[in-house]
C-alpha atoms as a PDB file:
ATOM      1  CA  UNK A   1      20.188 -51.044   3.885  1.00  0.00           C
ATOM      2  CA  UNK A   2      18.099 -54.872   2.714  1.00  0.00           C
ATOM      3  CA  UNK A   3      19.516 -57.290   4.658  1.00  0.00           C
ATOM      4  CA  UNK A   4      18.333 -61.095   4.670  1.00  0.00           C
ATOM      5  CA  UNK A   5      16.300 -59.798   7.528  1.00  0.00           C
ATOM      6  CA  UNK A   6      13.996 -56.879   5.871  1.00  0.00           C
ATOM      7  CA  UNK A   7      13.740 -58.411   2.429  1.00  0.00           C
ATOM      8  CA  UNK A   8       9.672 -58.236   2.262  1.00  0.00           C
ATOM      9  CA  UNK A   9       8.526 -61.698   2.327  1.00  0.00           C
ATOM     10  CA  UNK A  10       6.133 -63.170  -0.647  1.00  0.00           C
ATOM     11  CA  UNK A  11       3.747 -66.175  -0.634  1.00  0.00           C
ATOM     12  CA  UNK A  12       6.098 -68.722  -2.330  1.00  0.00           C
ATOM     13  CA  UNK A  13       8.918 -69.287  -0.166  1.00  0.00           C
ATOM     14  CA  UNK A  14      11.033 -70.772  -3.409  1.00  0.00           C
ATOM     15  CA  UNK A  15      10.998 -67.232  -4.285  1.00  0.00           C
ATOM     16  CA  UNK A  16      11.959 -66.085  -0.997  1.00  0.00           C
ATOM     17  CA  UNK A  17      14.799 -67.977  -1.159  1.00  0.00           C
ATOM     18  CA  UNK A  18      15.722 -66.976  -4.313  1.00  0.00           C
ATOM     19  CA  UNK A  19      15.977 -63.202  -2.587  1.00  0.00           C
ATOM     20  CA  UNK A  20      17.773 -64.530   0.244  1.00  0.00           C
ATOM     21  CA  UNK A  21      20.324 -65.903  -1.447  1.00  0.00           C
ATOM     22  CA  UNK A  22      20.671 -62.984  -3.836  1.00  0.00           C
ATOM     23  CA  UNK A  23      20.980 -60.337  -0.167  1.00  0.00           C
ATOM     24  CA  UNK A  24      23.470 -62.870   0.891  1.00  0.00           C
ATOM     25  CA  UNK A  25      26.066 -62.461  -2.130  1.00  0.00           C
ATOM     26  CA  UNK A  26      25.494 -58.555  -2.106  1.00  0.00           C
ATOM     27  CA  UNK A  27      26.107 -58.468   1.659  1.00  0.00           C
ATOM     28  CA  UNK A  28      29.178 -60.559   1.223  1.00  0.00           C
ATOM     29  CA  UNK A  29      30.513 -58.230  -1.718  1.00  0.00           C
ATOM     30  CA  UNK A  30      29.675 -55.012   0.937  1.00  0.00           C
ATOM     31  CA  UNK A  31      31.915 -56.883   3.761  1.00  0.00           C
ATOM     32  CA  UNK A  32      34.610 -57.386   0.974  1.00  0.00           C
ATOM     33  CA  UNK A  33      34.850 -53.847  -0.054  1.00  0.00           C
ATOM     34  CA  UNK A  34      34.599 -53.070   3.686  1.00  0.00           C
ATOM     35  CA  UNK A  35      37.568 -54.857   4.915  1.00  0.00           C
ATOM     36  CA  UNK A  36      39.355 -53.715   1.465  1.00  0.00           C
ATOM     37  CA  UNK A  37      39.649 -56.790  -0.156  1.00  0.00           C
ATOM     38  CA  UNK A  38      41.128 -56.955  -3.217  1.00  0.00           C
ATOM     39  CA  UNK A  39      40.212 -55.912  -7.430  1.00  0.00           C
ATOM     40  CA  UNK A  40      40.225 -59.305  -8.000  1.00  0.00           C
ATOM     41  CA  UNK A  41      38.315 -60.523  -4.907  1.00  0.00           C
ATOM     42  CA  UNK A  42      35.194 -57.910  -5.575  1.00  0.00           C
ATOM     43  CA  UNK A  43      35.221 -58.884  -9.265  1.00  0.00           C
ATOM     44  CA  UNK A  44      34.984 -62.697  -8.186  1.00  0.00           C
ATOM     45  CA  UNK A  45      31.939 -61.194  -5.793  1.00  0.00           C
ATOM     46  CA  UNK A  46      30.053 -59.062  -8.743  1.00  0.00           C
ATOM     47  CA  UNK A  47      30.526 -61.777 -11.288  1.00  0.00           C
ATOM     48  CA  UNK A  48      28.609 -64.245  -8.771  1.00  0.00           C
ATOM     49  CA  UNK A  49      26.122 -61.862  -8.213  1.00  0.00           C
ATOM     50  CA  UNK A  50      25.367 -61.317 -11.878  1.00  0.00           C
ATOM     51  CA  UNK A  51      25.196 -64.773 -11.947  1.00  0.00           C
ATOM     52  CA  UNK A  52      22.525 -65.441  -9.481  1.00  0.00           C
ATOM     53  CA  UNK A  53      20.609 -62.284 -10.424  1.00  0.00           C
ATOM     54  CA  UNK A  54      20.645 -63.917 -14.242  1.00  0.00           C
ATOM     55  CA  UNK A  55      19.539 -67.476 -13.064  1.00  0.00           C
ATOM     56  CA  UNK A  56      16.981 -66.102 -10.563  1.00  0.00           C
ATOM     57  CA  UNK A  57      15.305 -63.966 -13.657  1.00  0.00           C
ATOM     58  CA  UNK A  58      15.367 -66.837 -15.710  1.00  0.00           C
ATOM     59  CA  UNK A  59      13.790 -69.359 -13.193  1.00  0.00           C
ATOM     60  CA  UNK A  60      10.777 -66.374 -12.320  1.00  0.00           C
ATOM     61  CA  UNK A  61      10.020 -66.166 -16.224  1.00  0.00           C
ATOM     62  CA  UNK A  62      10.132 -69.575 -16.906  1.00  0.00           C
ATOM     63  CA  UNK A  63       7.302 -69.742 -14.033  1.00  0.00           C
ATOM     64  CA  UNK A  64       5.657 -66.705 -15.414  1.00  0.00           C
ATOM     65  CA  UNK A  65       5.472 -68.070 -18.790  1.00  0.00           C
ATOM     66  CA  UNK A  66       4.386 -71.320 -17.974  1.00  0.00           C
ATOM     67  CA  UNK A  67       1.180 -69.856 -15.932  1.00  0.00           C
ATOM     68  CA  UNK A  68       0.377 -67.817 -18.436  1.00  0.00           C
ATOM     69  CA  UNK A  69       0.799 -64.355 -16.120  1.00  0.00           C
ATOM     70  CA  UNK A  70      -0.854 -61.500 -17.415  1.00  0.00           C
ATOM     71  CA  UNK A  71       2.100 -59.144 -16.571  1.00  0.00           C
ATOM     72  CA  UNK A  72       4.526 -61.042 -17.971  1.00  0.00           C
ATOM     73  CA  UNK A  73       5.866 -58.668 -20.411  1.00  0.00           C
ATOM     74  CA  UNK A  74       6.509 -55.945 -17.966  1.00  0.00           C
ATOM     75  CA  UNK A  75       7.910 -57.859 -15.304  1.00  0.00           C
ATOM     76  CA  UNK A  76      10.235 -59.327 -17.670  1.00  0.00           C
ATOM     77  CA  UNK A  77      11.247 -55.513 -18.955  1.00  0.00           C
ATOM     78  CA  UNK A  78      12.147 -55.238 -15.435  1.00  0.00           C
ATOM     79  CA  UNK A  79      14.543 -57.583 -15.073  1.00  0.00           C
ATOM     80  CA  UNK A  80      16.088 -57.047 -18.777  1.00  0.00           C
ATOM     81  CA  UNK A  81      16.539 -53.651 -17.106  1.00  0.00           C
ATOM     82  CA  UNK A  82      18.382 -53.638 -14.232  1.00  0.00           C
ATOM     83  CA  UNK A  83      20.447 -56.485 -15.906  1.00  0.00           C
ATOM     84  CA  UNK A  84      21.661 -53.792 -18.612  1.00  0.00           C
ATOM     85  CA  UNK A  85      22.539 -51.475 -15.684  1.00  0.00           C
ATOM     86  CA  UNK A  86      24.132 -54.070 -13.719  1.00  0.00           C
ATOM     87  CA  UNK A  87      26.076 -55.379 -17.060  1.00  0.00           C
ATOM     88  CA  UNK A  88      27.044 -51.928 -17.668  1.00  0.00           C
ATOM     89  CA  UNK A  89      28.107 -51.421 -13.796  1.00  0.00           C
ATOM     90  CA  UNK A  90      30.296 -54.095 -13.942  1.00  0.00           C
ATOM     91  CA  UNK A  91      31.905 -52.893 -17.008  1.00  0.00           C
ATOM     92  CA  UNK A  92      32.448 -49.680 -15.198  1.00  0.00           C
ATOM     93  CA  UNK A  93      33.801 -51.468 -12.619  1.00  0.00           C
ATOM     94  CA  UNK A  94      35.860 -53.353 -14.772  1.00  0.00           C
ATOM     95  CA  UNK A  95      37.546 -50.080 -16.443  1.00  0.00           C
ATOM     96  CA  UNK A  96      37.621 -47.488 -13.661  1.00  0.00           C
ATOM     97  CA  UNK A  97      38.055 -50.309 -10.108  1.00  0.00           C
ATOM     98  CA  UNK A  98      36.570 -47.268  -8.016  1.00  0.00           C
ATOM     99  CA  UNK A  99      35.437 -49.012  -5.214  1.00  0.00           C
ATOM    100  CA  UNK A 100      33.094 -46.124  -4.030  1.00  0.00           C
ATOM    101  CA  UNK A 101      31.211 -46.574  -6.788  1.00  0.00           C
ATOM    102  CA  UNK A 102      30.503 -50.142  -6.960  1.00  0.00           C
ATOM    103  CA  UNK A 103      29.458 -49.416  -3.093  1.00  0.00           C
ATOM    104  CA  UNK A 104      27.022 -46.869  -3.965  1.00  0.00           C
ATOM    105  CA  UNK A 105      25.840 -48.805  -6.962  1.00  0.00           C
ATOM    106  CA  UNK A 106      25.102 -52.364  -4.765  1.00  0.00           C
ATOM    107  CA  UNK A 107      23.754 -50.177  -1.447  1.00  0.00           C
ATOM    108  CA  UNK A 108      21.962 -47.449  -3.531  1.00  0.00           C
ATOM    109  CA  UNK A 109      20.838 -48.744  -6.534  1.00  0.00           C
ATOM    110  CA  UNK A 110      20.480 -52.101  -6.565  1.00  0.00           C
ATOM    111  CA  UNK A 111      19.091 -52.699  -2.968  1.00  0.00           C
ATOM    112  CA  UNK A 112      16.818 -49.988  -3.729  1.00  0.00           C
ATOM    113  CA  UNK A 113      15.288 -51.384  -6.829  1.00  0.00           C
ATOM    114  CA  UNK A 114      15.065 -55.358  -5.213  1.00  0.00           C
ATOM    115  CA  UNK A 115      13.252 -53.943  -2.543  1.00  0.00           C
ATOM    116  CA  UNK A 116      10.320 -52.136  -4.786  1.00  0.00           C
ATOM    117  CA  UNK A 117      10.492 -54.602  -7.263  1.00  0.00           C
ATOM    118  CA  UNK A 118       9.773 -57.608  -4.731  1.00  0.00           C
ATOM    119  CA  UNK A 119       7.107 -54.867  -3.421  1.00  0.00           C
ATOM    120  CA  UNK A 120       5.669 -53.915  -6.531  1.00  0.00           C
ATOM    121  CA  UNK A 121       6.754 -57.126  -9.360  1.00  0.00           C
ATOM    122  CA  UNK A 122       7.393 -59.862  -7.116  1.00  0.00           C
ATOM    123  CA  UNK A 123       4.092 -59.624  -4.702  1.00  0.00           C
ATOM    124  CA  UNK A 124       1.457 -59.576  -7.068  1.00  0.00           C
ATOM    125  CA  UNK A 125       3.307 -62.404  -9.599  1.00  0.00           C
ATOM    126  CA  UNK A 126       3.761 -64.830  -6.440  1.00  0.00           C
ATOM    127  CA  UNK A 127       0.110 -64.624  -5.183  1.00  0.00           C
ATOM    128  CA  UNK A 128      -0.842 -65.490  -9.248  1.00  0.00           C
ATOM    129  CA  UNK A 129       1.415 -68.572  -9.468  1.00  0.00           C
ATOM    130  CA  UNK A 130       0.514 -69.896  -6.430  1.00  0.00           C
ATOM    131  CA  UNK A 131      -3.047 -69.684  -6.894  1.00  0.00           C
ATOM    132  CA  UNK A 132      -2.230 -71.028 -10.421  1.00  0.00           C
ATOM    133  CA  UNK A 133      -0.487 -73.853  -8.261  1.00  0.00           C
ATOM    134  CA  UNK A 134      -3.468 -74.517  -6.409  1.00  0.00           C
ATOM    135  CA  UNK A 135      -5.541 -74.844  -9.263  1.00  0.00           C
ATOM    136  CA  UNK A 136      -3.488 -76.798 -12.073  1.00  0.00           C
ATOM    137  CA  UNK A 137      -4.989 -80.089 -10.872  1.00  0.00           C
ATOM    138  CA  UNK A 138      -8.141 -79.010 -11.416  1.00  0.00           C
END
């Protein structure tokens, strides 16, 4: 499993953080459902993580858009995507409360995906903005 440890590491440490932070709420929801904490509990834990994942989006496009990046429109699709299937996740979680899934869905799915998306998205958008950075002034 991505822990804070093994998220791959980018050129702008702002968006390191960001990814940090993000590990840090999905590890705490994975040691909630491990010590069986409570419906309630987990749902306080998703919603936060939505959240985050939401704000941390918006903040990356905002960047995006504002240095003009060539990819834009497909790293946004990204994110619009695995916000539906995280919206819809939550709804599922919301309905059915199976813990197992909601496991499998943060250490399967969604660990999966932040880990080729910082890979494949993430790496190529940070070296752009922060040669775009470098070069504002200019």
């Amino acid at each position: 499993m991505q822990t804070t440890t093994t998220i791959p590491q980018l050129s702008m440490q702002s968006m390191n953080d960001v990814h940090h932070e993000e590990v840090l709420l999905i590890e705490k929801l994975l040691e909630q459902i491990a010590r069986g904490e409570a419906h309630e509990v987990l749902s306080a834990s998703f919603d936060a993580i939505l959240e985050h994942m939401q704000e941390h989006f918006a903040s990356e496009e905002k960047m995006m858009q504002e240095a003009q990046y060539p990819s834009f429109r497909m790293h946004k699709a990204e994110h619009d995507k695995i916000l539906q299937e995280t919206r819809y996740a939550e709804m599922e979680w919301r309905n059915r409360k199976s813990v197992a899934d909601l496991q499998a869905y943060f250490e399967e799915d969604i660990i999966t995906w932040l880990d080729q998306h910082i890979k494949a998205m993430d790496t190529p958008t940070a070296d752009f903005l922060m040669q775009f950075e470098k070069y504002r002034g200019y």
